[in-house]
PDB file of N, CA and C in Angstrom:
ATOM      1  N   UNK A   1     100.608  77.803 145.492  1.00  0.00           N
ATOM      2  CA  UNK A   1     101.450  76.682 145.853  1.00  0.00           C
ATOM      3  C   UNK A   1     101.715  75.840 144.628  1.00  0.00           C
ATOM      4  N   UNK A   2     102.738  75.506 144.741  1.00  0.00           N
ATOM      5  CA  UNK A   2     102.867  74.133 143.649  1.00  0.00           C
ATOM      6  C   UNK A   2     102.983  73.035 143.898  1.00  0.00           C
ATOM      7  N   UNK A   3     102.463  72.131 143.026  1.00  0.00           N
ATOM      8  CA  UNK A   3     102.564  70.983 143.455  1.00  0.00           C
ATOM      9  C   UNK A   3     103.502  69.963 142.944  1.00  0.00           C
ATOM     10  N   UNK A   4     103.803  68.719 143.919  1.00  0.00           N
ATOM     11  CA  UNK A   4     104.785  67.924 143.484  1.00  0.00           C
ATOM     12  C   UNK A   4     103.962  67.024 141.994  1.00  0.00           C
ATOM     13  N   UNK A   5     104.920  66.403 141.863  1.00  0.00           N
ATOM     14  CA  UNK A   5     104.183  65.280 140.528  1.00  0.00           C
ATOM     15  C   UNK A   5     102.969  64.305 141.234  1.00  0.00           C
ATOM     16  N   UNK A   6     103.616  63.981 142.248  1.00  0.00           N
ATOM     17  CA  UNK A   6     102.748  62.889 143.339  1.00  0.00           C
ATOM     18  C   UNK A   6     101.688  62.859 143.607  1.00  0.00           C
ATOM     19  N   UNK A   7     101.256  64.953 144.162  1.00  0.00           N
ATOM     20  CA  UNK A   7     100.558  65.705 144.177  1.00  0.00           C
ATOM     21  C   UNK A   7      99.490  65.771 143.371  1.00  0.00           C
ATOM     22  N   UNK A   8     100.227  66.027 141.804  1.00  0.00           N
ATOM     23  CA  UNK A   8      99.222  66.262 140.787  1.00  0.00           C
ATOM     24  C   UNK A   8      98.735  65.364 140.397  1.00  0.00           C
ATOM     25  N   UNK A   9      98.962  64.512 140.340  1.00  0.00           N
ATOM     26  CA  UNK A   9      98.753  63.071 139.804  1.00  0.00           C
ATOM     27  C   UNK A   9      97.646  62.513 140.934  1.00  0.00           C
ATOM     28  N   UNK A  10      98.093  62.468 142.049  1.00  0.00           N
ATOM     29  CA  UNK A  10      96.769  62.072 143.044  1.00  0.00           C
ATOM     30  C   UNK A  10      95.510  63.003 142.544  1.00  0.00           C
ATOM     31  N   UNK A  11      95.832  64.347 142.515  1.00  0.00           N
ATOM     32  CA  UNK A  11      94.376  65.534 142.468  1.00  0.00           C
ATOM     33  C   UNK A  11      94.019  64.915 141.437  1.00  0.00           C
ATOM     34  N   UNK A  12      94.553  64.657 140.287  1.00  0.00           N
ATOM     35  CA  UNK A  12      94.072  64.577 139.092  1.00  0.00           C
ATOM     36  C   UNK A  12      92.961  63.242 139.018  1.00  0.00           C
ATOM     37  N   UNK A  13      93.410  62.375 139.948  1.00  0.00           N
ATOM     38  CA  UNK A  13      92.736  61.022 139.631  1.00  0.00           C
ATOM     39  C   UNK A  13      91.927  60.885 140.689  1.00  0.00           C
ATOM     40  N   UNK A  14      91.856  61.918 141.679  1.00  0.00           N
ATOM     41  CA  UNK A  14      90.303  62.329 142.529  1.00  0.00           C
ATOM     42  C   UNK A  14      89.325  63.087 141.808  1.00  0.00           C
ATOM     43  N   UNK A  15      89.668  64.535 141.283  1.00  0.00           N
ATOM     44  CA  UNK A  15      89.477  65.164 140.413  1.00  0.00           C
ATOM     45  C   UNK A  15      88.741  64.303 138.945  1.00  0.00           C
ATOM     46  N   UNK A  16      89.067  63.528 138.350  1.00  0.00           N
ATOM     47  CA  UNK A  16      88.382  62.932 137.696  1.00  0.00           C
ATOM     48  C   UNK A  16      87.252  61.953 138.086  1.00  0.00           C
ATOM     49  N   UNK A  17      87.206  61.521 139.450  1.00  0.00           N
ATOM     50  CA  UNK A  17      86.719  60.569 139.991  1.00  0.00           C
ATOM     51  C   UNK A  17      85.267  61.435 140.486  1.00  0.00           C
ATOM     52  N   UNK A  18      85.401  62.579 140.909  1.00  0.00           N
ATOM     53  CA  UNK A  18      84.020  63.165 141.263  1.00  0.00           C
ATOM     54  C   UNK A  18      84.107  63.814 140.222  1.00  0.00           C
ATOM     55  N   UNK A  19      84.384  64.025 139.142  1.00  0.00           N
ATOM     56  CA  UNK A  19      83.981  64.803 138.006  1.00  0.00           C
ATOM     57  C   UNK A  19      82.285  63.354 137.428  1.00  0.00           C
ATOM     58  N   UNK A  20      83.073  62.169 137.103  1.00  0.00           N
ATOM     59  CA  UNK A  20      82.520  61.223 136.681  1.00  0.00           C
ATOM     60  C   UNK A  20      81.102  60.578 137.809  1.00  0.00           C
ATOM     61  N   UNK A  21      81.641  61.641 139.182  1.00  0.00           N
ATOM     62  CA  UNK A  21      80.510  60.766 139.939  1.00  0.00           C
ATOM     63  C   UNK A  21      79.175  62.170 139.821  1.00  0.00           C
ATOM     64  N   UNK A  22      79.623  62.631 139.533  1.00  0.00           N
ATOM     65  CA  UNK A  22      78.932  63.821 139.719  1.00  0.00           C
ATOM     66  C   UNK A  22      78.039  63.604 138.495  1.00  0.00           C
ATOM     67  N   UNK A  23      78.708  63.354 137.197  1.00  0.00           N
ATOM     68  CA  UNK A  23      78.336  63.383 135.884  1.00  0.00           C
ATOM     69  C   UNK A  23      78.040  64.496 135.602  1.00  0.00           C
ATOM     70  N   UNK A  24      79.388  65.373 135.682  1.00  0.00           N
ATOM     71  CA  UNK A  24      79.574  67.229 135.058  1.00  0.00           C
ATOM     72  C   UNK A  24      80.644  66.767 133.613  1.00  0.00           C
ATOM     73  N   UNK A  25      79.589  67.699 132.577  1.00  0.00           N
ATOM     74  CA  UNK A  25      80.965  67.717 131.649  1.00  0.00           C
ATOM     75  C   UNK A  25      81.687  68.783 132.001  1.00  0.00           C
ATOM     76  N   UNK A  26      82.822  69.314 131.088  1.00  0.00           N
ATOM     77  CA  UNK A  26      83.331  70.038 131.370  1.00  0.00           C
ATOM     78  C   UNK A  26      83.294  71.864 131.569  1.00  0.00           C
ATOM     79  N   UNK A  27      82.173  71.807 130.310  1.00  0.00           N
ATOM     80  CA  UNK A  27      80.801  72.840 130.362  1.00  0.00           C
ATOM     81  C   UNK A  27      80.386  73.089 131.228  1.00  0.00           C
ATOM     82  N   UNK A  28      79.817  72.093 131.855  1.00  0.00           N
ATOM     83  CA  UNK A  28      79.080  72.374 133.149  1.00  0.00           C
ATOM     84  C   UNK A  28      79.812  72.441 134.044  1.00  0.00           C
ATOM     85  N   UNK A  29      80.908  71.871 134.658  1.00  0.00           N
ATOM     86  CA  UNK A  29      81.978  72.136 135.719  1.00  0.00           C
ATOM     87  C   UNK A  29      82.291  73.539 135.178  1.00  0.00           C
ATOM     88  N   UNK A  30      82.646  74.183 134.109  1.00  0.00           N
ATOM     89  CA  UNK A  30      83.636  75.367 134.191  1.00  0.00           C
ATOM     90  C   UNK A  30      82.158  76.552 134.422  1.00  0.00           C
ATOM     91  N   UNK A  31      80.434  75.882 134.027  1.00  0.00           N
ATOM     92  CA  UNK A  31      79.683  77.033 134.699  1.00  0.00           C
ATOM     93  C   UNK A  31      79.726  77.253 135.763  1.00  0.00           C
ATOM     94  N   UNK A  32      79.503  75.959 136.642  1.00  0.00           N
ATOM     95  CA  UNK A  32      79.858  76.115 138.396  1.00  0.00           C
ATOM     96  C   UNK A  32      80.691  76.514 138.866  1.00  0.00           C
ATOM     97  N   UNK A  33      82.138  76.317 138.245  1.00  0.00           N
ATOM     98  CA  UNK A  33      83.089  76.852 138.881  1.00  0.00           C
ATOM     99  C   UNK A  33      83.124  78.282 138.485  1.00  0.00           C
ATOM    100  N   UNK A  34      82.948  78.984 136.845  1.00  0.00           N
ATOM    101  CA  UNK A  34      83.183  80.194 136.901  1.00  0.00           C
ATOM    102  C   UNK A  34      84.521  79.964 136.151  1.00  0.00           C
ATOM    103  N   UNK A  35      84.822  79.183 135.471  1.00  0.00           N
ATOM    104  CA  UNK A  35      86.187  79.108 134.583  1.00  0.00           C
ATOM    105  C   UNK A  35      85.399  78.773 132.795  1.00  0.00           C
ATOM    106  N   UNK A  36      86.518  78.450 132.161  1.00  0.00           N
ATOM    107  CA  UNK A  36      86.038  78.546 130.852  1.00  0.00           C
ATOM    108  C   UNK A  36      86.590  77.454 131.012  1.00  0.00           C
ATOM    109  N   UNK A  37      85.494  76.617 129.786  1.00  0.00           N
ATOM    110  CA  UNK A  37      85.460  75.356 129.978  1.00  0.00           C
ATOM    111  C   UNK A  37      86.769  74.771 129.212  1.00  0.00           C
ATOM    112  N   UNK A  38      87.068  75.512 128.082  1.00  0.00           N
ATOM    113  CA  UNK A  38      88.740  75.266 127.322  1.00  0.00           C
ATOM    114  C   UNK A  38      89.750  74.933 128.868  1.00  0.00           C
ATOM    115  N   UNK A  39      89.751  75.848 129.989  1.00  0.00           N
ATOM    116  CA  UNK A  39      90.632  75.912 130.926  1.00  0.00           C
ATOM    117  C   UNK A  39      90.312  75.119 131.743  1.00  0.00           C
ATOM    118  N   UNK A  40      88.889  74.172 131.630  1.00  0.00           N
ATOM    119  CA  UNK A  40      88.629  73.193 132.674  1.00  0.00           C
ATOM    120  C   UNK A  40      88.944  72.106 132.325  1.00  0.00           C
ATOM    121  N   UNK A  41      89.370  71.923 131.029  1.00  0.00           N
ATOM    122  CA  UNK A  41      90.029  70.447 130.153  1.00  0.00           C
ATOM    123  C   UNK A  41      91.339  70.503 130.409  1.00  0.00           C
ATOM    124  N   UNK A  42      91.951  72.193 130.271  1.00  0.00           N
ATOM    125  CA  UNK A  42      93.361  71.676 130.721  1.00  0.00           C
ATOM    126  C   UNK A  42      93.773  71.319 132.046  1.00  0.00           C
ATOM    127  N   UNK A  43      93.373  72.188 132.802  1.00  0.00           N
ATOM    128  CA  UNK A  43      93.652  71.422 134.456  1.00  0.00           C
ATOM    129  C   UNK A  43      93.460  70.314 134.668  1.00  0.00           C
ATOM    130  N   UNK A  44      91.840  69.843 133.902  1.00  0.00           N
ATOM    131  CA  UNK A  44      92.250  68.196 134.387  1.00  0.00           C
ATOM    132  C   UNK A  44      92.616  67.160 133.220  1.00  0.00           C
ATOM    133  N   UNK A  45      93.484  67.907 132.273  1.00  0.00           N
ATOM    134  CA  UNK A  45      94.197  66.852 131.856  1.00  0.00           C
ATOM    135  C   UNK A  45      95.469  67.051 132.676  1.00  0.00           C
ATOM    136  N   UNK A  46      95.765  67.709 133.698  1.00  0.00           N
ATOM    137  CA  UNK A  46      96.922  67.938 134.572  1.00  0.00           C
ATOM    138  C   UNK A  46      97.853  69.645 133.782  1.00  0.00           C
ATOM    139  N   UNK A  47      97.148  70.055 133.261  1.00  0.00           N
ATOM    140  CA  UNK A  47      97.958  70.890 132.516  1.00  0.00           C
ATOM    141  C   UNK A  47      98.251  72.247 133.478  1.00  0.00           C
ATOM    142  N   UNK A  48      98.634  72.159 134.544  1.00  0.00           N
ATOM    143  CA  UNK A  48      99.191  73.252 135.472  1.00  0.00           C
ATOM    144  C   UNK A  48     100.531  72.894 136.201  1.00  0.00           C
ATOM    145  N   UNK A  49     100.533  74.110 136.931  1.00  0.00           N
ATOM    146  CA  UNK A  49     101.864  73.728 137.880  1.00  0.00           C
ATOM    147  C   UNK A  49     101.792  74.307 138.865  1.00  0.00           C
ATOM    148  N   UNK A  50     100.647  75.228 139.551  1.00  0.00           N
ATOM    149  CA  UNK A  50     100.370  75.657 140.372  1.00  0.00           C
ATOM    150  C   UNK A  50      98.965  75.648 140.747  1.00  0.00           C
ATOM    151  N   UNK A  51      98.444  75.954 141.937  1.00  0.00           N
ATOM    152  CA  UNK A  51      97.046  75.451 142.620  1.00  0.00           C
ATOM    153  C   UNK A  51      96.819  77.016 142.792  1.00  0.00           C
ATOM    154  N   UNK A  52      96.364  77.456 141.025  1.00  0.00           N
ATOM    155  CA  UNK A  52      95.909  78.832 140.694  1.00  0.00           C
ATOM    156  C   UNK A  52      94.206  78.675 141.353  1.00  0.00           C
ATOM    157  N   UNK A  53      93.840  80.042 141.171  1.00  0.00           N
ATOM    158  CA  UNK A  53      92.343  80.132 141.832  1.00  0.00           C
ATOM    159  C   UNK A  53      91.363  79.713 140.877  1.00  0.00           C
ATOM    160  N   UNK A  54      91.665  79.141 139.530  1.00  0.00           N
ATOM    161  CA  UNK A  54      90.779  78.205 138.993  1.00  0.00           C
ATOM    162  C   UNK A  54      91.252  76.913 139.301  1.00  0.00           C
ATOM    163  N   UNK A  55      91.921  76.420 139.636  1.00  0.00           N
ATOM    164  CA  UNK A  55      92.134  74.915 140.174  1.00  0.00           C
ATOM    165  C   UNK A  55      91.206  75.167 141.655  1.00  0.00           C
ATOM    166  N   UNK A  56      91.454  75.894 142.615  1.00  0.00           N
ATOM    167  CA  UNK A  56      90.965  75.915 143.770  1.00  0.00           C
ATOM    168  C   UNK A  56      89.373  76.323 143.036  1.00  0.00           C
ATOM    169  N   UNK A  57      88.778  76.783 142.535  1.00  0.00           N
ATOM    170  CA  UNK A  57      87.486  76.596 141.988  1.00  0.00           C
ATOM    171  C   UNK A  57      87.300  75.507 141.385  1.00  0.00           C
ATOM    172  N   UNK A  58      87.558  74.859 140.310  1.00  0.00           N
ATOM    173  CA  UNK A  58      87.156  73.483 140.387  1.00  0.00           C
ATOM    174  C   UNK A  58      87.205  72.412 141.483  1.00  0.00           C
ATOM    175  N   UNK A  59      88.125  72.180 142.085  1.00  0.00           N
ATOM    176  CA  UNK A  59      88.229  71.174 143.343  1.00  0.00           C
ATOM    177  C   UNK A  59      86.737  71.868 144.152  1.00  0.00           C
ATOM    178  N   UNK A  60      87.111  73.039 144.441  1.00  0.00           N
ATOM    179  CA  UNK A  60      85.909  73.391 145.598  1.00  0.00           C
ATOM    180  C   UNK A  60      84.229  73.013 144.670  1.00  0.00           C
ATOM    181  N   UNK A  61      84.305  72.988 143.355  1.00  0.00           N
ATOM    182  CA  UNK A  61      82.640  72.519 143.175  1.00  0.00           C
ATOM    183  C   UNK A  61      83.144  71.062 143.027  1.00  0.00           C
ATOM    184  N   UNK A  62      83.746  70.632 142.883  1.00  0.00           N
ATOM    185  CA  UNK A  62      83.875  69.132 143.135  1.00  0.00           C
ATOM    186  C   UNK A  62      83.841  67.973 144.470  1.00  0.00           C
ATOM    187  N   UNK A  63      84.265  69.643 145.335  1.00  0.00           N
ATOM    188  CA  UNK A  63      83.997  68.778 146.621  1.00  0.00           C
ATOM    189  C   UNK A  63      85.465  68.058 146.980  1.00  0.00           C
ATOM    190  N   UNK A  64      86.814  68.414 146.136  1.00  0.00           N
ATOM    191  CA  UNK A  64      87.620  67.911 146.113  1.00  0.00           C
ATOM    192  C   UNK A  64      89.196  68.504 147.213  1.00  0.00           C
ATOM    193  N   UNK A  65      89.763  67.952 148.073  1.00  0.00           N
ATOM    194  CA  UNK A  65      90.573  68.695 148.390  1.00  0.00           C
ATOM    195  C   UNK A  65      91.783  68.575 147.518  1.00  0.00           C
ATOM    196  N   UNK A  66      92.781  70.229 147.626  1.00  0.00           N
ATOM    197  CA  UNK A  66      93.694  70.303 147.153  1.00  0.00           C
ATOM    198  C   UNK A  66      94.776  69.152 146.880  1.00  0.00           C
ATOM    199  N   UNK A  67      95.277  68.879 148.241  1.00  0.00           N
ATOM    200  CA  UNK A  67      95.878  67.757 148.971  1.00  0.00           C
ATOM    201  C   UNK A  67      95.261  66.767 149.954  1.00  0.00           C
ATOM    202  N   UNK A  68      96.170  65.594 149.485  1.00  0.00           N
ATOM    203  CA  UNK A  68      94.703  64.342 150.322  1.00  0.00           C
ATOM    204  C   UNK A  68      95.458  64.207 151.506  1.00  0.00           C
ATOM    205  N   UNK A  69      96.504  65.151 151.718  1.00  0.00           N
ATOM    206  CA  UNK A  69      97.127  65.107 153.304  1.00  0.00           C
ATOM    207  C   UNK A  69      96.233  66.069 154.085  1.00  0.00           C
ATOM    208  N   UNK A  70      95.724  67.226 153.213  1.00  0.00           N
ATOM    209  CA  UNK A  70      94.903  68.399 154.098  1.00  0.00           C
ATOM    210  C   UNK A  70      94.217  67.710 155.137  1.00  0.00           C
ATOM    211  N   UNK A  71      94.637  68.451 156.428  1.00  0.00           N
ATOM    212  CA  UNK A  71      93.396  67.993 157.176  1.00  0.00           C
ATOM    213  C   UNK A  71      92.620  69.496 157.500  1.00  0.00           C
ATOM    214  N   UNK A  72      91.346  68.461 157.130  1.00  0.00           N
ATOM    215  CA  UNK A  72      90.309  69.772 157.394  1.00  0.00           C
ATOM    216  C   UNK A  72      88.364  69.540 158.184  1.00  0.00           C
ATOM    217  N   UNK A  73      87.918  69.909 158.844  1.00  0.00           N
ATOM    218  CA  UNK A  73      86.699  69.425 159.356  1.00  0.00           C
ATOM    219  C   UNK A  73      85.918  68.894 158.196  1.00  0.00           C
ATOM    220  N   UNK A  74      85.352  68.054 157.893  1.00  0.00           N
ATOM    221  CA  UNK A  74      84.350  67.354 156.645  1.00  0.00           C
ATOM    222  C   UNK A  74      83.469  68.554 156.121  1.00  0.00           C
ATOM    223  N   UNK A  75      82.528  68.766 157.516  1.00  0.00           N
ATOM    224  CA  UNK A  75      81.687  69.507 157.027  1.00  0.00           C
ATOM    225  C   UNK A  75      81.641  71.127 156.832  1.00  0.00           C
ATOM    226  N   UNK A  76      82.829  71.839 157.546  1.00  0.00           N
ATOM    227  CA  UNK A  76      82.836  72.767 157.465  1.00  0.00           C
ATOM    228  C   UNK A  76      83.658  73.916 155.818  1.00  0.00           C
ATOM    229  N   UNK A  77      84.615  72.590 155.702  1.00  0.00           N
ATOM    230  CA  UNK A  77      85.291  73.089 154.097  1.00  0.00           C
ATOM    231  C   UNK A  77      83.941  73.105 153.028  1.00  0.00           C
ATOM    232  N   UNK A  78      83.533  72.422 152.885  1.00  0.00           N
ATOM    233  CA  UNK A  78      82.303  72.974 151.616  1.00  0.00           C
ATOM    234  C   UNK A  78      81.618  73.702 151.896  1.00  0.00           C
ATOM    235  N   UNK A  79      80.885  74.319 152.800  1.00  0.00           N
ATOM    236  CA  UNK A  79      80.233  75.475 153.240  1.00  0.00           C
ATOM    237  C   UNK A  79      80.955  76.697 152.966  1.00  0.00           C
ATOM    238  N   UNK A  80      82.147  76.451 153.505  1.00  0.00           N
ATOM    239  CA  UNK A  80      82.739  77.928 153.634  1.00  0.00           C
ATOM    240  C   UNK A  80      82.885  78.484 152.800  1.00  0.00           C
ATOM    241  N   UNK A  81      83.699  77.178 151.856  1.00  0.00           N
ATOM    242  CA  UNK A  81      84.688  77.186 150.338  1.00  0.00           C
ATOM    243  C   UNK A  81      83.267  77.874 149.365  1.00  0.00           C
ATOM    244  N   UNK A  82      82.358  77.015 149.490  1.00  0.00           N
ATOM    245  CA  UNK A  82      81.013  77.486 148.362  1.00  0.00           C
ATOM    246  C   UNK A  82      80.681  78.840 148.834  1.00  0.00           C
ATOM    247  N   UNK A  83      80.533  79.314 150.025  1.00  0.00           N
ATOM    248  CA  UNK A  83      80.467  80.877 150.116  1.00  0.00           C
ATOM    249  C   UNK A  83      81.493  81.545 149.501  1.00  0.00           C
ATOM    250  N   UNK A  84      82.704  81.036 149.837  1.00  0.00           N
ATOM    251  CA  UNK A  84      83.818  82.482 149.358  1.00  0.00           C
ATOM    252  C   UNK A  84      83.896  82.345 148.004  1.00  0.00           C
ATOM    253  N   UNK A  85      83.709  80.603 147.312  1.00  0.00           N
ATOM    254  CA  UNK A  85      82.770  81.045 145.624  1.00  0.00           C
ATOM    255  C   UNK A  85      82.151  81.827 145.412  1.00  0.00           C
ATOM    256  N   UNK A  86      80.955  81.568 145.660  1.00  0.00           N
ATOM    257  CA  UNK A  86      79.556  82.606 145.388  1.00  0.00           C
ATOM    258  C   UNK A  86      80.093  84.108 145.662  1.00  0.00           C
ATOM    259  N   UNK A  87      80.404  84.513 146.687  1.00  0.00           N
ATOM    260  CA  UNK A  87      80.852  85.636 146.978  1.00  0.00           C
ATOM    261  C   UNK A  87      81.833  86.701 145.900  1.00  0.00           C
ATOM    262  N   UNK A  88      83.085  84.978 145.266  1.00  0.00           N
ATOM    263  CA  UNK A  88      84.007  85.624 144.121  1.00  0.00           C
ATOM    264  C   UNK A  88      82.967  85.932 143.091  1.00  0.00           C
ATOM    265  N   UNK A  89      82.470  85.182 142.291  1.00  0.00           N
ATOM    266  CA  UNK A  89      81.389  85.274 141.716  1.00  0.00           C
ATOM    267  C   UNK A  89      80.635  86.494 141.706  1.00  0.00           C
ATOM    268  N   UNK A  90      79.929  86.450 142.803  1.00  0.00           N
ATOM    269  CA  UNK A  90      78.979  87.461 142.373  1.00  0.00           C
ATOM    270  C   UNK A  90      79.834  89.208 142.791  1.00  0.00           C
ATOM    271  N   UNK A  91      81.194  88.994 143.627  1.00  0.00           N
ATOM    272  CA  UNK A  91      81.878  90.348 143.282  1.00  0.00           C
ATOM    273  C   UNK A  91      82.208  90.601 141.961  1.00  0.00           C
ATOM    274  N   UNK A  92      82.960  89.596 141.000  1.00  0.00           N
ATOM    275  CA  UNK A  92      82.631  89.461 139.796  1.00  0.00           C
ATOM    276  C   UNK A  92      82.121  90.082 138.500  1.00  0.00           C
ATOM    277  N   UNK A  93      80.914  89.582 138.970  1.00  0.00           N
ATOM    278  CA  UNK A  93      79.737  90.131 138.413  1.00  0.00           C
ATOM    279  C   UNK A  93      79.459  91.683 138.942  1.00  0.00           C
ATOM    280  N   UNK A  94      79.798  92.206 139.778  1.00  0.00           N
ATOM    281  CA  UNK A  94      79.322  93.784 139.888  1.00  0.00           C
ATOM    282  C   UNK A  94      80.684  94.425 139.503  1.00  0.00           C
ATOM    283  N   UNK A  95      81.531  94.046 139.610  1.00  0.00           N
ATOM    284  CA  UNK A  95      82.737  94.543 138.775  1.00  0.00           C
ATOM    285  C   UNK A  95      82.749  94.840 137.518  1.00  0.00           C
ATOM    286  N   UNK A  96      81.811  93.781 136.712  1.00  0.00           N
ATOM    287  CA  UNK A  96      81.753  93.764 134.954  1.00  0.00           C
ATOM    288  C   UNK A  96      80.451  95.211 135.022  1.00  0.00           C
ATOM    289  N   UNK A  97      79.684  94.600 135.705  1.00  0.00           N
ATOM    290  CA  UNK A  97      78.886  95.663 135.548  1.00  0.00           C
ATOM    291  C   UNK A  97      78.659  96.918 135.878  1.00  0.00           C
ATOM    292  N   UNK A  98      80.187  97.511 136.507  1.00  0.00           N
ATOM    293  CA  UNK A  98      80.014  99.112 137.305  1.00  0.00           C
ATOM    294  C   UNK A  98      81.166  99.614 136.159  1.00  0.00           C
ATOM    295  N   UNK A  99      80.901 101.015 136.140  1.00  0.00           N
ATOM    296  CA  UNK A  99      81.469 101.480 135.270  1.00  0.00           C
ATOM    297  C   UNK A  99      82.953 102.561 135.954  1.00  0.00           C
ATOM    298  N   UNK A 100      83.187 102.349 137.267  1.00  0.00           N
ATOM    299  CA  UNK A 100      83.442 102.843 138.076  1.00  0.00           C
ATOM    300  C   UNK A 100      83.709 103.921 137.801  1.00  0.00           C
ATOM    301  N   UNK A 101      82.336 104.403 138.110  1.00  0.00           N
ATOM    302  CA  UNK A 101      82.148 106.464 138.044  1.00  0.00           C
ATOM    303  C   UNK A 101      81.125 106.127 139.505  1.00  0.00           C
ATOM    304  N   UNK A 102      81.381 106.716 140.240  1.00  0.00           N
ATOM    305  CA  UNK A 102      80.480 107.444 141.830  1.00  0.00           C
ATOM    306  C   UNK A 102      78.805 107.376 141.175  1.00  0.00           C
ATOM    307  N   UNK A 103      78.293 107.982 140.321  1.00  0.00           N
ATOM    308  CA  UNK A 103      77.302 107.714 140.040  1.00  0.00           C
ATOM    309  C   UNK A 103      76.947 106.307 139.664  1.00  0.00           C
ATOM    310  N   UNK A 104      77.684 105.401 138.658  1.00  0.00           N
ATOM    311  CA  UNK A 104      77.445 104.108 138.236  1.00  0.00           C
ATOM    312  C   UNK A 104      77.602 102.943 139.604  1.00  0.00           C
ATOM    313  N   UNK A 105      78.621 103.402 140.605  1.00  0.00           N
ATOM    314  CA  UNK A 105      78.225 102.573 142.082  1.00  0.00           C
ATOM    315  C   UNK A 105      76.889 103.123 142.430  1.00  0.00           C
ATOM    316  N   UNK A 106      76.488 104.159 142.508  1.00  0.00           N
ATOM    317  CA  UNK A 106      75.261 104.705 143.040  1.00  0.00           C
ATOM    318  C   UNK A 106      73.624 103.483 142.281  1.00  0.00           C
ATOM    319  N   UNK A 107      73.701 103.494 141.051  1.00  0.00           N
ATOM    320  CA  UNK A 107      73.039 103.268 140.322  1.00  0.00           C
ATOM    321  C   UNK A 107      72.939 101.379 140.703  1.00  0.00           C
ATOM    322  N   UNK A 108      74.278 100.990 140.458  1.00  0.00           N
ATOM    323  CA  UNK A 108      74.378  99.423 141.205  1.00  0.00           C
ATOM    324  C   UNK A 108      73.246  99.095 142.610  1.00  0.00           C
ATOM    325  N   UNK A 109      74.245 100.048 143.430  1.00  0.00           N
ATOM    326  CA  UNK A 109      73.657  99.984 144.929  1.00  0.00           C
ATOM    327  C   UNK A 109      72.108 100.419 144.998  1.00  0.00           C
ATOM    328  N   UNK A 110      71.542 101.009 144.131  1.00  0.00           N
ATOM    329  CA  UNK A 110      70.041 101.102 144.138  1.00  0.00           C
ATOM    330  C   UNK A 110      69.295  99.434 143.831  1.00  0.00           C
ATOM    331  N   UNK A 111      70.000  99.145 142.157  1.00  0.00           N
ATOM    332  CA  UNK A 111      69.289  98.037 141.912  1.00  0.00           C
ATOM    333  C   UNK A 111      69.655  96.700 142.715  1.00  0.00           C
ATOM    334  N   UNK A 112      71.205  96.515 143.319  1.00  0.00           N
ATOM    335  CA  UNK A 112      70.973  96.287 144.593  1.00  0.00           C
ATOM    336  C   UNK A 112      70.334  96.059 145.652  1.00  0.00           C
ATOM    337  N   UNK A 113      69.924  96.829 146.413  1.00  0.00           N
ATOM    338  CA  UNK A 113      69.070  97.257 147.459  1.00  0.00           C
ATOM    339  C   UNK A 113      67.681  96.992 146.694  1.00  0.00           C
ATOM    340  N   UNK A 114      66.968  96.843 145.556  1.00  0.00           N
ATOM    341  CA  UNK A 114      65.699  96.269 144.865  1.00  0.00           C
ATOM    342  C   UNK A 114      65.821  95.311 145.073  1.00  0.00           C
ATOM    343  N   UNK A 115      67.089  94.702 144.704  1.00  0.00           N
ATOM    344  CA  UNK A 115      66.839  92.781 144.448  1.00  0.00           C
ATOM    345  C   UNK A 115      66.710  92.394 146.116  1.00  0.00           C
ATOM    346  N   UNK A 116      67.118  93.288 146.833  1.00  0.00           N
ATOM    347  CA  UNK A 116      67.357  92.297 148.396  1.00  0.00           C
ATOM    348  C   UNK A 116      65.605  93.290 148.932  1.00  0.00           C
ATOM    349  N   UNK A 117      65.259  93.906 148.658  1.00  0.00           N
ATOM    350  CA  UNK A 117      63.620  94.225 148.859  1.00  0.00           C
ATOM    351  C   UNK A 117      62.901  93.023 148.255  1.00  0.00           C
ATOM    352  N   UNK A 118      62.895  92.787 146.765  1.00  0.00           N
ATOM    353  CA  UNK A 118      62.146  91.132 146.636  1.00  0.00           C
ATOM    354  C   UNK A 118      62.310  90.390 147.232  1.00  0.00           C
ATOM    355  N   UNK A 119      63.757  90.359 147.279  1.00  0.00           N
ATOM    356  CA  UNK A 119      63.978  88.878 147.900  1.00  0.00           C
ATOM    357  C   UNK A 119      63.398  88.728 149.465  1.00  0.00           C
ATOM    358  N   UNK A 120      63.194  89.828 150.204  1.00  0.00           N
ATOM    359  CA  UNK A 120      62.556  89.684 151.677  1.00  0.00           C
ATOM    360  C   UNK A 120      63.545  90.090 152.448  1.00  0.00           C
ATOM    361  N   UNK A 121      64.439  90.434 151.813  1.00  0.00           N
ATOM    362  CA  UNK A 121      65.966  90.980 152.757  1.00  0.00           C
ATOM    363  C   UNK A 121      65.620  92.311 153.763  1.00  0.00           C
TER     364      UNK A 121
END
C-alpha cells in the first residue's frame, strides 16, 4: 500500500515516539525487526513510499500501527503480528541455511527435530 503524505507523516511521528519510549537505537530496532539498521534510519527518516515488509516489521516491534485509522482488537494485533515475525524470521533463517539438495532438507529436519527434543517438544 502506499501511503498519503498525511499518512506518512502521522507513522513517522508515532514511529519515533515509541522508538524513544522504548529507548531502541536504530541497531537495536533493525535486530528486532530483522532489517539492517542503514534501512531502519531511512524509513524513519520517512524515506519510503510504500508500507514494504520492512516498514510492517518495524511498526510491528514497535507496537505501532500502520494507520491510526486501523481498527484492530488491542490485544490481539501484537500477538499475532510477533508470531508471523518470528515465524518470517526463523523461515529465514532455514532458508540461508539449506542448501536445497533433498539430503541438505534431510540434514536440517534432523537438527531440527534435536532442538525441539531439548527443548521438551
Amino acid at each position: 500500500m502506499k501511503p498519503t503524505q498525511i499518512e506518512r507523516t502521522d507513522l513517522l511521528r508515532r514511529m519515533q515516539a515509541a522508538r524513544e519510549r522504548l529507548g531502541l537505537s536504530y541497531a537495536a530496532l533493525g535486530e528486532r525487526a530483522d532489517v539492517d539498521p542503514s534501512q531502519v534510519s531511512r524509513i524513519c527518516r520517512g524515506q519510503f513510499t510504500t508500507f514494504s515488509d520492512s516498514v510492517v516489521r518495524i511498526c510491528t516491534v514497535l507496537g505501532v500501527q500502520l494507520r491510526s485509522t486501523d481498527a484492530a482488537p488491542p490485544a490481539a494485533v501484537p500477538t499475532t503480528t510477533r508470531k508471523a515475525a518470528a515465524w518470517a524470521k526463523l523461515e529465514r533463517s532455514v532458508r540461508r541455511a539449506w542448501d536445497e539438495t533433498p539430503a541438505g532438507a534431510d540434514r536440517l529436519a534432523k537438527v531440527i527435530a534435536a532442538v525441539a527434543e531439548i527443548g521438551g517438544r
